[in-house]
N, C-alpha and C. Protein backbone atom coordinates (compact mmCIF):
# COMPACT_ATOMS: atom_id res chain seq x y z
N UNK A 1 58.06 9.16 159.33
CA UNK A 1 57.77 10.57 159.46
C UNK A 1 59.04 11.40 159.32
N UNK A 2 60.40 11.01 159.66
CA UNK A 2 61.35 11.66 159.64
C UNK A 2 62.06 11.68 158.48
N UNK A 3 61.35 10.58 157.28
CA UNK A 3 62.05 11.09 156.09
C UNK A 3 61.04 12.05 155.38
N UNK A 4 59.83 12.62 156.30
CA UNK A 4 59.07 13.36 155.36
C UNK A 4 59.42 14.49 155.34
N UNK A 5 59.86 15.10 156.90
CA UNK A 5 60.06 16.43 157.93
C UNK A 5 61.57 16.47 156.80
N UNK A 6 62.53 15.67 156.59
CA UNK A 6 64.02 16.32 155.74
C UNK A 6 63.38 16.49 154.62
N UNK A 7 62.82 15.91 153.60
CA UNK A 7 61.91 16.22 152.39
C UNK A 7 61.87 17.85 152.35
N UNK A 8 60.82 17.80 153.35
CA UNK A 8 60.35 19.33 153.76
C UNK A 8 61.24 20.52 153.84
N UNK A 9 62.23 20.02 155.13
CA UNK A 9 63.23 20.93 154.90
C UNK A 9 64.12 21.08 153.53
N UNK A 10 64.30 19.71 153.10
CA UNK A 10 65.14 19.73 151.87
C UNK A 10 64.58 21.07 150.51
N UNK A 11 63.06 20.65 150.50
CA UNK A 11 62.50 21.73 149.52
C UNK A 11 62.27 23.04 149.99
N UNK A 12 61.94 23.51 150.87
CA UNK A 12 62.25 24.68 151.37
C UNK A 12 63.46 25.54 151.15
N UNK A 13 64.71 24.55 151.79
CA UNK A 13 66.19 25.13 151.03
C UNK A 13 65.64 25.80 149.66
N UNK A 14 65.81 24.23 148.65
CA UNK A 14 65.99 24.73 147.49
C UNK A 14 65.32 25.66 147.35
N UNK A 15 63.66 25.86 147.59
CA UNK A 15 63.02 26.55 147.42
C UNK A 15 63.74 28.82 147.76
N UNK A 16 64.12 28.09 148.60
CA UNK A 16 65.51 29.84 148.75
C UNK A 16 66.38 29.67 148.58
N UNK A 17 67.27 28.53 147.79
CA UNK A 17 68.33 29.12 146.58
C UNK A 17 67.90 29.10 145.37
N UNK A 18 66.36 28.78 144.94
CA UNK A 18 66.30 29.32 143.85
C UNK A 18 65.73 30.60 144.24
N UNK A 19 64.91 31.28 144.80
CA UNK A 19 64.62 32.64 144.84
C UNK A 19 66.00 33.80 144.68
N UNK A 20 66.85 33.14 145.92
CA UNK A 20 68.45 33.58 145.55
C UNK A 20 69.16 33.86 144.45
N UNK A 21 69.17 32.58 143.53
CA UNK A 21 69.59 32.43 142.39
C UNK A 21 68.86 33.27 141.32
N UNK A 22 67.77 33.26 141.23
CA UNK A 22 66.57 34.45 140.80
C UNK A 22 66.91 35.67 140.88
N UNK A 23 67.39 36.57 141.43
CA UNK A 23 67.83 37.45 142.03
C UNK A 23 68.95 37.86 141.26
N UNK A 24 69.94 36.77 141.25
CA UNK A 24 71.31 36.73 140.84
C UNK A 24 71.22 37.04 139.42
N UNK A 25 70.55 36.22 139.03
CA UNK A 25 70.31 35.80 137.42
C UNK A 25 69.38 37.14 137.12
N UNK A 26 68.71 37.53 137.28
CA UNK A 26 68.07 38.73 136.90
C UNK A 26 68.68 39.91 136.73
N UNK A 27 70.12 40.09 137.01
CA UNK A 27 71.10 41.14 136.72
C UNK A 27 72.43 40.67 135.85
N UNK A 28 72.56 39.55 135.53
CA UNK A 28 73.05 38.83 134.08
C UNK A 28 72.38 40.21 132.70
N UNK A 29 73.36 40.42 132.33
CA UNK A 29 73.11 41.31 131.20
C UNK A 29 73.21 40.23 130.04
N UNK A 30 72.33 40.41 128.67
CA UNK A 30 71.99 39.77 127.44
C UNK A 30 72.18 40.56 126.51
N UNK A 31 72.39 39.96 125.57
CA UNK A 31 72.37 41.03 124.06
C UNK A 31 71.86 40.25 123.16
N UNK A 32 70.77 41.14 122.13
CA UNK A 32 70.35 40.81 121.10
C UNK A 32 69.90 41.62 120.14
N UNK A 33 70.43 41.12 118.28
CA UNK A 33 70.46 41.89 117.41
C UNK A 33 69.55 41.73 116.42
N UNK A 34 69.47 42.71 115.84
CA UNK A 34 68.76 42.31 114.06
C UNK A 34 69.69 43.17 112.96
N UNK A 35 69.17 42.53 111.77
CA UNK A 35 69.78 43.24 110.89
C UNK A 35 71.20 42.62 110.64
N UNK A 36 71.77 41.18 111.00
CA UNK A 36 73.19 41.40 110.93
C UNK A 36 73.77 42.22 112.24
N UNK A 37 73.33 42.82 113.13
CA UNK A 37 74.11 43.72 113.93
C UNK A 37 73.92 44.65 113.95
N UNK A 38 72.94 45.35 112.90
CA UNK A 38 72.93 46.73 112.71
C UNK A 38 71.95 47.32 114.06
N UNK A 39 70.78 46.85 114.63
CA UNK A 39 70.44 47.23 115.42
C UNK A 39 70.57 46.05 116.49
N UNK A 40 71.01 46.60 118.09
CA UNK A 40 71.08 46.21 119.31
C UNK A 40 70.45 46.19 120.28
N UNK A 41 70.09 45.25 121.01
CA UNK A 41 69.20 45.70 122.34
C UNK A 41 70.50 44.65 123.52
N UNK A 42 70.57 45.40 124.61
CA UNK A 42 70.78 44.78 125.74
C UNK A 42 69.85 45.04 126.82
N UNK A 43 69.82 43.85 127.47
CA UNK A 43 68.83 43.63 128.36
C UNK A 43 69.12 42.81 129.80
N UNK A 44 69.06 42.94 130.64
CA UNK A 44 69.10 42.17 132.12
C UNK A 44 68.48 40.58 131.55
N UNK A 45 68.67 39.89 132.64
CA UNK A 45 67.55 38.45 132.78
C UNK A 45 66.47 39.21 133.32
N UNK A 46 66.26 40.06 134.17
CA UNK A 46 65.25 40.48 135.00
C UNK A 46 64.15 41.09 133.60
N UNK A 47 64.70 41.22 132.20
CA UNK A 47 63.62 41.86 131.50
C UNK A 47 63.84 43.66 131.34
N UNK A 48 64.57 44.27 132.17
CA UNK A 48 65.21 45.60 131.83
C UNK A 48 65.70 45.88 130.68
N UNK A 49 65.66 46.86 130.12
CA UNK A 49 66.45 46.94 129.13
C UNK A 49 67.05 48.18 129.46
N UNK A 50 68.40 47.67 128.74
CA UNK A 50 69.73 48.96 129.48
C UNK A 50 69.96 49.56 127.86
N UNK A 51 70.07 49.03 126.89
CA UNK A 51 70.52 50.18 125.94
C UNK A 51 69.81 49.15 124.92
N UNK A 52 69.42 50.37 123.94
CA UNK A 52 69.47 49.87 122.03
C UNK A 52 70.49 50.66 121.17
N UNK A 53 71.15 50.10 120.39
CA UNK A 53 71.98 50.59 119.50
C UNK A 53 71.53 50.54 118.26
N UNK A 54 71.44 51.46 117.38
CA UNK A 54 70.98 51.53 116.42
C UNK A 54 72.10 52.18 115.29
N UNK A 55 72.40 51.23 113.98
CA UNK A 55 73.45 51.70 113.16
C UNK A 55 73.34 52.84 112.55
N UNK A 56 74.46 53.24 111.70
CA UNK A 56 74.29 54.39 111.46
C UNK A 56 73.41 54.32 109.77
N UNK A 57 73.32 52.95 109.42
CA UNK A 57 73.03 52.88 108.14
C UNK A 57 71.75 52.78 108.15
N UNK A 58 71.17 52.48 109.15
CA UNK A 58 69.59 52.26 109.80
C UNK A 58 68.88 53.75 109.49
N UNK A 59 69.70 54.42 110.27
CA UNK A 59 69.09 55.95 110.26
C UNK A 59 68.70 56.71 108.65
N UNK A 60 69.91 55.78 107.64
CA UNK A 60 70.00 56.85 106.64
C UNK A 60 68.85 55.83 106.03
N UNK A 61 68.25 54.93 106.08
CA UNK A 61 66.56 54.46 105.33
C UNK A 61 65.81 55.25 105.63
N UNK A 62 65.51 55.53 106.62
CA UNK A 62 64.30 57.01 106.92
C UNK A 62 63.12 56.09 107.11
N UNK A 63 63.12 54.66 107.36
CA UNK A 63 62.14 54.10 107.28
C UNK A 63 61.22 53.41 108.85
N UNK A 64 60.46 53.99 109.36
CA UNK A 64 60.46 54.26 110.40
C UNK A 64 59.60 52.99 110.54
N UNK A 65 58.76 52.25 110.40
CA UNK A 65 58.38 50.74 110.23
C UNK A 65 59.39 49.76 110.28
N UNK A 66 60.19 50.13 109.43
CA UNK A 66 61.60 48.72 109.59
C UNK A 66 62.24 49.01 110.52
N UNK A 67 62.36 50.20 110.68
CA UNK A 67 62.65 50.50 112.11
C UNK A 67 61.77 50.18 113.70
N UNK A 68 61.35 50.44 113.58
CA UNK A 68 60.65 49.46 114.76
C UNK A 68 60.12 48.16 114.58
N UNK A 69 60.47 47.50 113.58
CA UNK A 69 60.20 46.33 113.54
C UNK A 69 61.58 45.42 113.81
N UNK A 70 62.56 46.27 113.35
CA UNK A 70 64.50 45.78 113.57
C UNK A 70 64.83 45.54 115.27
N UNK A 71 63.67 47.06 115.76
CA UNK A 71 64.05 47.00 117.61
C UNK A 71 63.39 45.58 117.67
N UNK A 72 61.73 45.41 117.23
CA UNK A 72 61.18 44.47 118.02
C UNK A 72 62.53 43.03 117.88
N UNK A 73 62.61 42.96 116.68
CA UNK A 73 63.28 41.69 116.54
C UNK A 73 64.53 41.48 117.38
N UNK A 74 65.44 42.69 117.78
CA UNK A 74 66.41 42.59 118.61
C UNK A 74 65.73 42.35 119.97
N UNK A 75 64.80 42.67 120.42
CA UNK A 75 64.30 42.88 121.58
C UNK A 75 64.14 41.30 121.82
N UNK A 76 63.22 40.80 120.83
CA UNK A 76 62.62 39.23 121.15
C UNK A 76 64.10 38.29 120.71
N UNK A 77 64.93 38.79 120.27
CA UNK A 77 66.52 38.00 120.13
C UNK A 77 66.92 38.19 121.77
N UNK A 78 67.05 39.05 122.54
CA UNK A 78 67.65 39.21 123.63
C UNK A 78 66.66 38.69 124.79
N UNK A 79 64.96 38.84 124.44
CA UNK A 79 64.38 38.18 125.22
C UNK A 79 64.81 36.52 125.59
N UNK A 80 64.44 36.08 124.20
CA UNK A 80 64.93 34.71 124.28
C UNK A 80 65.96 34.20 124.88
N UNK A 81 67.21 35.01 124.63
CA UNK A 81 68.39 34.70 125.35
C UNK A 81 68.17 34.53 127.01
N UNK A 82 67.73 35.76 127.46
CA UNK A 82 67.29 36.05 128.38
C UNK A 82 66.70 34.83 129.61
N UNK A 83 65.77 34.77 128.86
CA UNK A 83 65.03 33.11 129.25
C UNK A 83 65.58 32.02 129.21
N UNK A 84 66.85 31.65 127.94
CA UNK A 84 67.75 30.52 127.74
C UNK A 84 68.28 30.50 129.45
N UNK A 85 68.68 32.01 129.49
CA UNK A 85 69.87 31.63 130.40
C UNK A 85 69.39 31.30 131.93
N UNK A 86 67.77 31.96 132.12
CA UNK A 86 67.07 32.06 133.38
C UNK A 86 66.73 30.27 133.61
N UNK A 87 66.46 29.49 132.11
CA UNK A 87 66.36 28.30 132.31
C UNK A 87 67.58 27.26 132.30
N UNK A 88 68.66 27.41 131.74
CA UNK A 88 69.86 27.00 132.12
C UNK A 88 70.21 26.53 133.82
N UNK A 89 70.47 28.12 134.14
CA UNK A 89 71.13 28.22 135.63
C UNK A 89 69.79 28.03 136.94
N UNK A 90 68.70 27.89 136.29
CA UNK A 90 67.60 27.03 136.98
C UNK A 90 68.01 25.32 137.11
N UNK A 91 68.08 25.16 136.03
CA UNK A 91 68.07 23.70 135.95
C UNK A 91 69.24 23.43 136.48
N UNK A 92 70.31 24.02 136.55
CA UNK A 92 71.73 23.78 136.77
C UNK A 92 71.37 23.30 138.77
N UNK A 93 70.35 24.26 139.17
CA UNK A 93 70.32 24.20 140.91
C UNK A 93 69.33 22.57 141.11
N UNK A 94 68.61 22.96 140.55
CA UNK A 94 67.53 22.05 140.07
C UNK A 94 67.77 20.48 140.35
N UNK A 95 69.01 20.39 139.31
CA UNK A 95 69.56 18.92 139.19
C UNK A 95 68.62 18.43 137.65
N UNK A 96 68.12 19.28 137.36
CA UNK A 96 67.01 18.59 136.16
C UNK A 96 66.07 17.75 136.72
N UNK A 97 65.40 18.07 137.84
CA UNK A 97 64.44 17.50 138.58
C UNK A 97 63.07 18.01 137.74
N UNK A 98 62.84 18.62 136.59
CA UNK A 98 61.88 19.05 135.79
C UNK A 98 61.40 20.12 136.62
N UNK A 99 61.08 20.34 137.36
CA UNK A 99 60.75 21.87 138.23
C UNK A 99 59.97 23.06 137.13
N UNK A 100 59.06 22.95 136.87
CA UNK A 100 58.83 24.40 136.29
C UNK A 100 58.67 25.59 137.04
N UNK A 101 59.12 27.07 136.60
CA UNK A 101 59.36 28.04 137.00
C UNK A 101 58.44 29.51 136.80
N UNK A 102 57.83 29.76 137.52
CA UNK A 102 57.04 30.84 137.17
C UNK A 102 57.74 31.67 136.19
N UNK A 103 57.05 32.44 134.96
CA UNK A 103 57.57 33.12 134.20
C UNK A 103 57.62 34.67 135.39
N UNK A 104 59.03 34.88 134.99
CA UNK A 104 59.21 36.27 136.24
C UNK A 104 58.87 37.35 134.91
């Protein structure tokens, strides 16, 4: 019984340093582009987004479809990152114990 009760406690811990770590990692800033660079998105882990940059050569197409199709693609470039890194520094606490993680 007493290696069940440390078990218990043992996952519990982890269980609040990953919420901790969650926390942490959700204010990790990301960046992601399209175009070569021409358009930017930065974004939190938490899924925020703090700025888009948009070139100046972007503006002079007038093309307002490639244009929101340049954000989406920066957006889902920085998403991804985003997630790389939320699953990285998961697994890093983890030990690679396979643990899956609610999508936050």
């Amino acid at each position: 019984m007493t290696n069940f009760n440390k078990m218990m406690k043992d996952a519990m811990k982890l269980q609040t340093e990953m919420l901790k770590k969650q926390e942490e990692i959700k204010k990790v800033e990301v960046g992601g582009e399209a175009a070569g660079g021409m358009v930017k998105v930065t974004m939190t882990c938490g899924f925020e987004v703090k700025l888009i940059t948009i070139g100046e050569e972007i503006w002079k197409e007038n093309d307002k479809d490639m244009l929101a199709d340049l954000i989406a693609a920066a957006f889902n470039n920085a998403l991804r990152k985003a997630q790389d890194v939320m699953a990285e520094e998961m697994s890093k606490l983890t030990g690679g114990l396979g643990i899956q993680l609610p999508n936050m």
